[in-house]
Every structure is written in C-alpha cells, then in structure tokens.
Protein backbone atom coordinates (compact mmCIF):
# COMPACT_ATOMS: atom_id res chain seq x y z
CA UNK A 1 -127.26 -173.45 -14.85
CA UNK A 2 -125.73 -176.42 -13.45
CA UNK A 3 -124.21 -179.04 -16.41
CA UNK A 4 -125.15 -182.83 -16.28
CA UNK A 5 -122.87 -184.92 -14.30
CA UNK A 6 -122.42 -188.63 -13.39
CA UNK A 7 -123.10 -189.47 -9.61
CA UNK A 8 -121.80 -193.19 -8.11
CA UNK A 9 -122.53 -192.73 -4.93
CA UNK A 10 -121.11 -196.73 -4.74
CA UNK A 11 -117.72 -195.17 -4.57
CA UNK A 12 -119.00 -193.82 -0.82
CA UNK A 13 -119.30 -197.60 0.07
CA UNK A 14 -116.17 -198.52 -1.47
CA UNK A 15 -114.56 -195.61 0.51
CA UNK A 16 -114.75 -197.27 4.11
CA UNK A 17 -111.91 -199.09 5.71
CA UNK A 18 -111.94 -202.73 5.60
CA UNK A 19 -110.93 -203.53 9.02
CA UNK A 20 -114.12 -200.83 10.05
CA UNK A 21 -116.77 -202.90 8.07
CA UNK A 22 -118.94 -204.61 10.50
CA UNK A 23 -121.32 -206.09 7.54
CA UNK A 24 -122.04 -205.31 3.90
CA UNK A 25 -125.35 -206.70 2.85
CA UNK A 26 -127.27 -206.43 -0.52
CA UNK A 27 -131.09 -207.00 -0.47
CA UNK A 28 -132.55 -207.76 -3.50
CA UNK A 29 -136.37 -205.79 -4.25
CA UNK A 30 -137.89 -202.92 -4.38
CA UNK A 31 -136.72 -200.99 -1.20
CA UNK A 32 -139.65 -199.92 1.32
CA UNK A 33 -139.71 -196.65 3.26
CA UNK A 34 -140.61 -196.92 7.29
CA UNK A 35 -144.57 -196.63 7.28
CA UNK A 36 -146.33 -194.85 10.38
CA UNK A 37 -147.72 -196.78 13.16
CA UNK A 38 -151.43 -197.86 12.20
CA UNK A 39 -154.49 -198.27 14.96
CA UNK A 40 -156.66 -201.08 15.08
CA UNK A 41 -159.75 -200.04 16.26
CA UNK A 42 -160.80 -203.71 16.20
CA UNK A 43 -157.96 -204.36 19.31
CA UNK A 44 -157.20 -200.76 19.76
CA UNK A 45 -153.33 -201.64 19.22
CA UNK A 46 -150.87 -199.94 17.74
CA UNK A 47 -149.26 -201.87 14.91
CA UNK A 48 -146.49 -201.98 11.85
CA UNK A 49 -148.07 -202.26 8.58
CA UNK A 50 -146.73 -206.04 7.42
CA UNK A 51 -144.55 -204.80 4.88
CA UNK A 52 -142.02 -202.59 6.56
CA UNK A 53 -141.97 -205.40 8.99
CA UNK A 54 -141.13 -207.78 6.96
CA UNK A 55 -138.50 -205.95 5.14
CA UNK A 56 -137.10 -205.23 8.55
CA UNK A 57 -136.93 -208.83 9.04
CA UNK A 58 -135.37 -209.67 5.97
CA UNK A 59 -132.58 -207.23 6.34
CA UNK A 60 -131.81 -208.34 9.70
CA UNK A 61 -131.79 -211.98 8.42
CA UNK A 62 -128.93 -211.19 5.93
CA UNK A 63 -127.03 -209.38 8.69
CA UNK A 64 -127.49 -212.40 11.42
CA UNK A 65 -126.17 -214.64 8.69
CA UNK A 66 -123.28 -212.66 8.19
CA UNK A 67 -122.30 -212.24 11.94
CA UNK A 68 -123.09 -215.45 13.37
CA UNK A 69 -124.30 -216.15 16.62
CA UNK A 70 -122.91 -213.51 18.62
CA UNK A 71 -124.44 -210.94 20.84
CA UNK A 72 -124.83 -207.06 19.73
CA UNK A 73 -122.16 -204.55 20.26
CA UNK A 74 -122.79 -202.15 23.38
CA UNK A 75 -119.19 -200.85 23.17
CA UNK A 76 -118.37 -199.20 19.81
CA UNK A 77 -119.95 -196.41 18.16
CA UNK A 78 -121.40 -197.47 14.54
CA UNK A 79 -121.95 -195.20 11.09
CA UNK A 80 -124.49 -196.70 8.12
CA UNK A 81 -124.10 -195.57 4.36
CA UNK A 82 -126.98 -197.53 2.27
CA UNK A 83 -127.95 -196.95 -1.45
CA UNK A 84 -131.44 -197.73 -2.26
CA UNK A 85 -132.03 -198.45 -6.21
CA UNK A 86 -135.63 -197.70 -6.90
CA UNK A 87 -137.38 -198.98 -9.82
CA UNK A 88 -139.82 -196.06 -10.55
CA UNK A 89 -140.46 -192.23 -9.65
CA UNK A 90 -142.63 -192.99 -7.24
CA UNK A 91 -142.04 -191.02 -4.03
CA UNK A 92 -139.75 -192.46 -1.58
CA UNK A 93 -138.28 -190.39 1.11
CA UNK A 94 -134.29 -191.61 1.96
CA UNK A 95 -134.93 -191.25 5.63
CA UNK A 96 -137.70 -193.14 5.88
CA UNK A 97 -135.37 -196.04 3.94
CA UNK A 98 -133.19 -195.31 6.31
CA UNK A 99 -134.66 -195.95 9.08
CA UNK A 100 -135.80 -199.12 8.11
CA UNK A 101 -132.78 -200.16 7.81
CA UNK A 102 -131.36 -198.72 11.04
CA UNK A 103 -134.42 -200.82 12.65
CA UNK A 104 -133.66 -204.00 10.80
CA UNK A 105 -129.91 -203.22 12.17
CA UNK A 106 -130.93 -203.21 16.00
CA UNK A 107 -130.59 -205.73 18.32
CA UNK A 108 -128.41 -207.10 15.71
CA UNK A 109 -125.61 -205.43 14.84
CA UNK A 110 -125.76 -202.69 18.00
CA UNK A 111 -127.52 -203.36 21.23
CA UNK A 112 -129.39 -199.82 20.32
CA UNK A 113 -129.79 -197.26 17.82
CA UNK A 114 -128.67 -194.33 19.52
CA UNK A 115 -124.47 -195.70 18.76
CA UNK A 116 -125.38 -194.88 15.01
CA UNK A 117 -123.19 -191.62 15.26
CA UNK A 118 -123.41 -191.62 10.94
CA UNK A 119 -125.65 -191.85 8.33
CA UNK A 120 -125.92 -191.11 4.56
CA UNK A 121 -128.47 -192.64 2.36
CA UNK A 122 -128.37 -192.03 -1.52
CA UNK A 123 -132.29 -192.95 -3.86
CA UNK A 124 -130.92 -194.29 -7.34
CA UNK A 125 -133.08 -195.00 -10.31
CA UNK A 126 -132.85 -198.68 -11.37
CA UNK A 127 -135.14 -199.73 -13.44
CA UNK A 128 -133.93 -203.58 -14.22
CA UNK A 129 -132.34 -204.23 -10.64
CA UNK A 130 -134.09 -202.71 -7.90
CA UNK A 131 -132.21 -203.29 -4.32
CA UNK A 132 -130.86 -202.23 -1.43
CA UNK A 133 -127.22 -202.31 -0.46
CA UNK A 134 -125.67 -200.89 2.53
CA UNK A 135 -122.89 -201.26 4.99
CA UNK A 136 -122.44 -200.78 8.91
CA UNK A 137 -119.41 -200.09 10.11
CA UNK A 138 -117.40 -198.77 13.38
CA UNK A 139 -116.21 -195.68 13.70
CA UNK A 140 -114.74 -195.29 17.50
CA UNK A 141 -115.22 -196.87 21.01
CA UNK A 142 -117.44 -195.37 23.32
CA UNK A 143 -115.73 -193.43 25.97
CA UNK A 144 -117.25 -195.49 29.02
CA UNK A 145 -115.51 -195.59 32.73
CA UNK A 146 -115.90 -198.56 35.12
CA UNK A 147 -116.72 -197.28 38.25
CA UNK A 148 -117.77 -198.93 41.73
CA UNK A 149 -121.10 -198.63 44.34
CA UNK A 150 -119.93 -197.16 47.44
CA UNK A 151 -123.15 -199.60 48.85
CA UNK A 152 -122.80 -202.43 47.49
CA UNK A 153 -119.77 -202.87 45.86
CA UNK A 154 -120.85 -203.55 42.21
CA UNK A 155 -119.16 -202.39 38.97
CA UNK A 156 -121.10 -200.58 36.85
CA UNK A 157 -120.19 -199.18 33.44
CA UNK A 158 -120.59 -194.99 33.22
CA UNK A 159 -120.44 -192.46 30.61
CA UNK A 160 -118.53 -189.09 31.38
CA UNK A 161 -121.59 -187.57 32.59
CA UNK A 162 -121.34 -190.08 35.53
CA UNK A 163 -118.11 -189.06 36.79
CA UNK A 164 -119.54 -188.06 40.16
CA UNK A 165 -122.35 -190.92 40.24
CA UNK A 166 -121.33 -193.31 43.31
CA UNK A 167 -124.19 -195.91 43.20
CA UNK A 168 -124.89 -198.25 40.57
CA UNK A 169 -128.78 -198.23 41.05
CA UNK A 170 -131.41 -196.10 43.05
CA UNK A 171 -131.83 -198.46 45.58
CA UNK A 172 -128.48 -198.14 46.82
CA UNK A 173 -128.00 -194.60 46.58
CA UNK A 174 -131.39 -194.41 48.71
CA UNK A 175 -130.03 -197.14 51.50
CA UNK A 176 -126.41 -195.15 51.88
CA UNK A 177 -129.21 -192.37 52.36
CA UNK A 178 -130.93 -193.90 54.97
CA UNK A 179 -134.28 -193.38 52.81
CA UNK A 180 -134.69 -197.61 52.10
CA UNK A 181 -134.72 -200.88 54.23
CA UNK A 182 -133.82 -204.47 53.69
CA UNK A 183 -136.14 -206.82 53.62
CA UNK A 184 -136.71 -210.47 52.85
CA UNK A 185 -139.70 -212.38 51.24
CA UNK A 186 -141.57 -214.19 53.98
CA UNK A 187 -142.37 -216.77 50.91
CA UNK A 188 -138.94 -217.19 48.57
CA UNK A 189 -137.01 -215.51 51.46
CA UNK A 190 -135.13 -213.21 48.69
CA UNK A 191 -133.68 -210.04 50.04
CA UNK A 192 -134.93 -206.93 47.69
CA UNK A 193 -134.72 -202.88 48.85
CA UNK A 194 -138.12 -201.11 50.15
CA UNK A 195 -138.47 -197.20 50.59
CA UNK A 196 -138.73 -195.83 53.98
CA UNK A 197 -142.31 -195.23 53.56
CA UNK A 198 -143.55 -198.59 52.93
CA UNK A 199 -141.13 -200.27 55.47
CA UNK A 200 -142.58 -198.01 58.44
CA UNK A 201 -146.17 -198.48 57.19
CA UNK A 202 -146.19 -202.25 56.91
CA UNK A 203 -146.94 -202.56 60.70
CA UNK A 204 -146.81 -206.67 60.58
CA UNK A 205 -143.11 -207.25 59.44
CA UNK A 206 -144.03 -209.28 56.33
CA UNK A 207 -143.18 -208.62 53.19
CA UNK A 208 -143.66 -210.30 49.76
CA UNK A 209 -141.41 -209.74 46.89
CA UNK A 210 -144.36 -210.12 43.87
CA UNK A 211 -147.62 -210.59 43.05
CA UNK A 212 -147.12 -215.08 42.33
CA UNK A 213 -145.84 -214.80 46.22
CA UNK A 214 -148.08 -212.83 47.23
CA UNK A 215 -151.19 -215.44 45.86
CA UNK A 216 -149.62 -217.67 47.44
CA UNK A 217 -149.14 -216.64 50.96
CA UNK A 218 -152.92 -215.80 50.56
CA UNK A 219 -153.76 -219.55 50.23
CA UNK A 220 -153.92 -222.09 52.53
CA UNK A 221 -154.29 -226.03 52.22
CA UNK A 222 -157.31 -227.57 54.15
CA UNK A 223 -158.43 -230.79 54.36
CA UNK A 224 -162.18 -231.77 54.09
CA UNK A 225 -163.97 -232.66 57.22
CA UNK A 226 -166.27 -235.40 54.83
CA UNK A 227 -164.28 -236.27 52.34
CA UNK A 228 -160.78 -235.92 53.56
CA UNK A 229 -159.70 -234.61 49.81
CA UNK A 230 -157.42 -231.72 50.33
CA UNK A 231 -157.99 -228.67 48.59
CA UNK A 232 -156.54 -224.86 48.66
CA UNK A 233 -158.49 -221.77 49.82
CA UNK A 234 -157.79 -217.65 49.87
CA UNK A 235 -157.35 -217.34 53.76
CA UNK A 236 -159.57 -214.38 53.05
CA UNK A 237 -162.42 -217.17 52.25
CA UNK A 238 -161.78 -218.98 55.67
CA UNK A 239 -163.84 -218.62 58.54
CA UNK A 240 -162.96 -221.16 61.75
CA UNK A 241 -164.10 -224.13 61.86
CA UNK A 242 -164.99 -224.26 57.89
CA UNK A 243 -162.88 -227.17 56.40
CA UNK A 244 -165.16 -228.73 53.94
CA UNK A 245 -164.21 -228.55 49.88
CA UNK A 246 -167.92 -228.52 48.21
CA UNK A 247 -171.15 -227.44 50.15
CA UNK A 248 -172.03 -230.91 49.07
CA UNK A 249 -169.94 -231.66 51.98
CA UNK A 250 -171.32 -229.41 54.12
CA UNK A 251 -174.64 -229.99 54.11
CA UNK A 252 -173.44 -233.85 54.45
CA UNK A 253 -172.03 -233.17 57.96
CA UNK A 254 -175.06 -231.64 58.83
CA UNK A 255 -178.15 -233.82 57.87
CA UNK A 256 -176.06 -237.00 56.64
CA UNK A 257 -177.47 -236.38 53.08
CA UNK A 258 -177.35 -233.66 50.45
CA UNK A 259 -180.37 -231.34 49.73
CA UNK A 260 -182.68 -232.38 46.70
CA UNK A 261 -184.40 -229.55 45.00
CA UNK A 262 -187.72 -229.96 46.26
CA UNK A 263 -186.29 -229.52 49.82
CA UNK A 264 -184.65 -226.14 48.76
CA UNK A 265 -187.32 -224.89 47.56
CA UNK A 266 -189.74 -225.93 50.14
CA UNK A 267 -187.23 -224.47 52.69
CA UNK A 268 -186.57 -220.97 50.95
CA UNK A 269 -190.57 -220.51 50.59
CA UNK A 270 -190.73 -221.38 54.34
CA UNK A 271 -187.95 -218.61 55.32
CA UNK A 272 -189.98 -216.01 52.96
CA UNK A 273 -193.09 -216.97 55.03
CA UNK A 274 -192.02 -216.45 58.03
CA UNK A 275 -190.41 -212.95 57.38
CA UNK A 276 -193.80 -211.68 55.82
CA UNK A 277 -195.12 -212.87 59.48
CA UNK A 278 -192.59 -211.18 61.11
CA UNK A 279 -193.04 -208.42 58.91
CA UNK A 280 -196.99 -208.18 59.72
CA UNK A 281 -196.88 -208.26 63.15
CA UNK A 282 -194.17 -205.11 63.15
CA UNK A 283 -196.84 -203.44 60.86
C-alpha cells in the first residue's frame, strides 16, 4: 500500500530555464476543460460553446500583454507545463485543460500548434484560489534548410524531408514540367500559371485571373438611345442595336410615348385573339 505523500508539482514550473521561458501567465478562475464542437440546427454551423471560447480568449489576452506586439514564432520548437487548481471534485479531464490552453496559445505565442514538442498538465484541489498557471517555453530550433526554385528562383524554407524538393510551389514544378502555361489577365493584366489542360481548351486566348474580373469583362457600358444616361449591361443581355436603359425608353423611341395600362391590356387581349383565329382555322 502506497504511504501519503506531498506533491508540488509548482516545483516543475520552477524547474525551467529562465532564458527558455517564453511567458508565464496566471489566470485567475475556475479552469474550463475544451468542450466539443456543438451544431446549430437553427444555422446548421458548427460552433464553440461561449465558455471555452472565452477562456481561450482570456488566456491569450494575458499572453499578448506579456509579449507585445510582435508576430508568432515559426522557427523554434515550444514545450507547455500548466497547473490547473480546481475548486471542487467535479470531473475535469487535464487534457482537455490542456488543450485549451494550447488553443488560447496559438497564433500567439507559435504560428501553430504542431511546434508544441512538450506537454505536462497537473489537476490540483484548491478550494479558496481556483486558477490556472502555466508557462511556454522553447526548447530547440527547428531544423529548417533554405533552399532555391530551379523555376523561378525563389527561396523557400524546407524541412529535412525536402532535401530533394526543387520547386517552391506546384506551379513551378508543373511549368519546368512542361504540364502549365503562362498567362496574363486580359482585365488586371497579372501573370498567374494555368495547367496544360485548360490552356489548350480555352480556344479564344483570354484568360481572367478571378471571378470580380471575370464580372467585369462580362459588362459593358452603353449609352441610352432616349435618354443618353449611361448605364452597364452583361454582354450576355445585349443584342445589336439595343442601347436603351429602361423599356420606358424603348417603347419611347418607338411610339414617342410610353404605354398606359389600358393600352397593354387592350393589346395583349388583341394578340390572344388573333392566335385563337389562327388556331381555328388550323383546326
């Protein structure tokens, strides 16, 4: 049978390197485990239940304050040791603590998760002072090469895994492979990489780089034959010789006065008549 001991698991915290310490935060409250996902069926979204997002947000607001305005590290490798003083029995699972504060921690401290290369978590009973204390610090650089396209030149940053990789994007590898083309924008003239499929079916030679350029090469400014306002159309819409804004306008160049009601109604129930005529003497 295993005696009664004493267990500080603060003296883990205490045991890290000062010049490795990144941040050491204490959050005062009850600590809150990561929740699952929850569906709205009103929206049919996929949402986080408010209160692990706010606790997320309030551990990454002691950790901005602490590091200033300065962009997230993408070069070191990072370990997290947190202690998480609850004030009652209830269940609470460390990991899921954990990862709420590995959340709250990204974007922040890391540019992603997947540098945390450590993590211990310890659940204390406090019943007076319930918190959350942790610290993030680094434990080695990243082995990462700078290597160079063979296309276009570029420097791109690799892992060792890359050490035969000679482009820095698919697009090049697949125009030093002869499988892309060139092309530029016919609207913003901007030079962007096509696959060999879509350059040799495009039999006009014009290509658009997006959707916004593509609307608007599909417009085209007119200038009403009545009114002379000018107005935009879908070229689609455009038949020759059909420059007027409104039918208003239209029916203006035609008679010198717009339809009244009566008149389109007396001229619809003379079209029906005459294709019941038509209609009788085909019967």
């Amino acid at each position: 049978m295993l005696s009664h001991f004493t267990f500080d698991p603060a003296r883990y915290l205490n045991e890290i390197p000062s010049e490795q310490i990144v941040i050491r935060c204490v959050h005062g409250g009850e600590p809150v485990p990561k929740q699952r996902p929850r569906f709205s069926p009103r929206n049919s979204r996929v949402y986080t239940p408010g209160s692990t997002r706010d606790h997320e947000t309030a551990l990454a607001v002691i950790a901005r304050v602490q590091l200033g305005p300065c962009e997230a590290d993408s070069v070191w490798a990072f370990g997290i040791r947190a202690i998480f003083y609850v004030q009652t029995f209830q269940r609470k699972d460390v990991d899921n603590m954990l990862k709420v504060v590995l959340d709250g921690m990204n974007k922040i401290v890391f540019a992603d998760d997947s540098q945390v290369k450590e993590l211990m978590g310890w659940s204390v009973i406090d019943h007076e002072h319930p918190r959350t204390e942790f610290v993030v610090y680094r434990l080695y650089e990243i082995d990462r090469e700078e290597g160079f396209c063979v296309q276009c030149g570029k420097s791109f940053r690799r892992y060792k895994s890359w050490k035969n990789r000679l482009h820095c994007s698919r697009g090049c590898y697949e125009l030093r492979e002869r499988k892309a083309q060139t092309v530029a924008c016919v609207q913003c003239e901007r030079k962007y990489v096509v696959d060999l499929a879509r350059y040799l079916k495009n039999t006009t030679g014009r290509f658009v780089c997006s959707k916004a350029c593509a609307s608007v090469i599909a417009r085209i400014d007119l200038t009403c034959g009545q009114c002379g306002v000018e107005f935009c159309r879908p070229r689609s819409l455009v038949s020759p010789g059909d420059s007027y804004c409104s039918k208003a306008c239209y029916v203006m160049s035609r008679v010198g006065k717009p339809f009244t009601y009566d008149e389109r109604s007396a001229a619809s129930k003379k079209g029906w008549a005459a294709k019941k005529a038509r209609a009788a003497e085909l019967a």
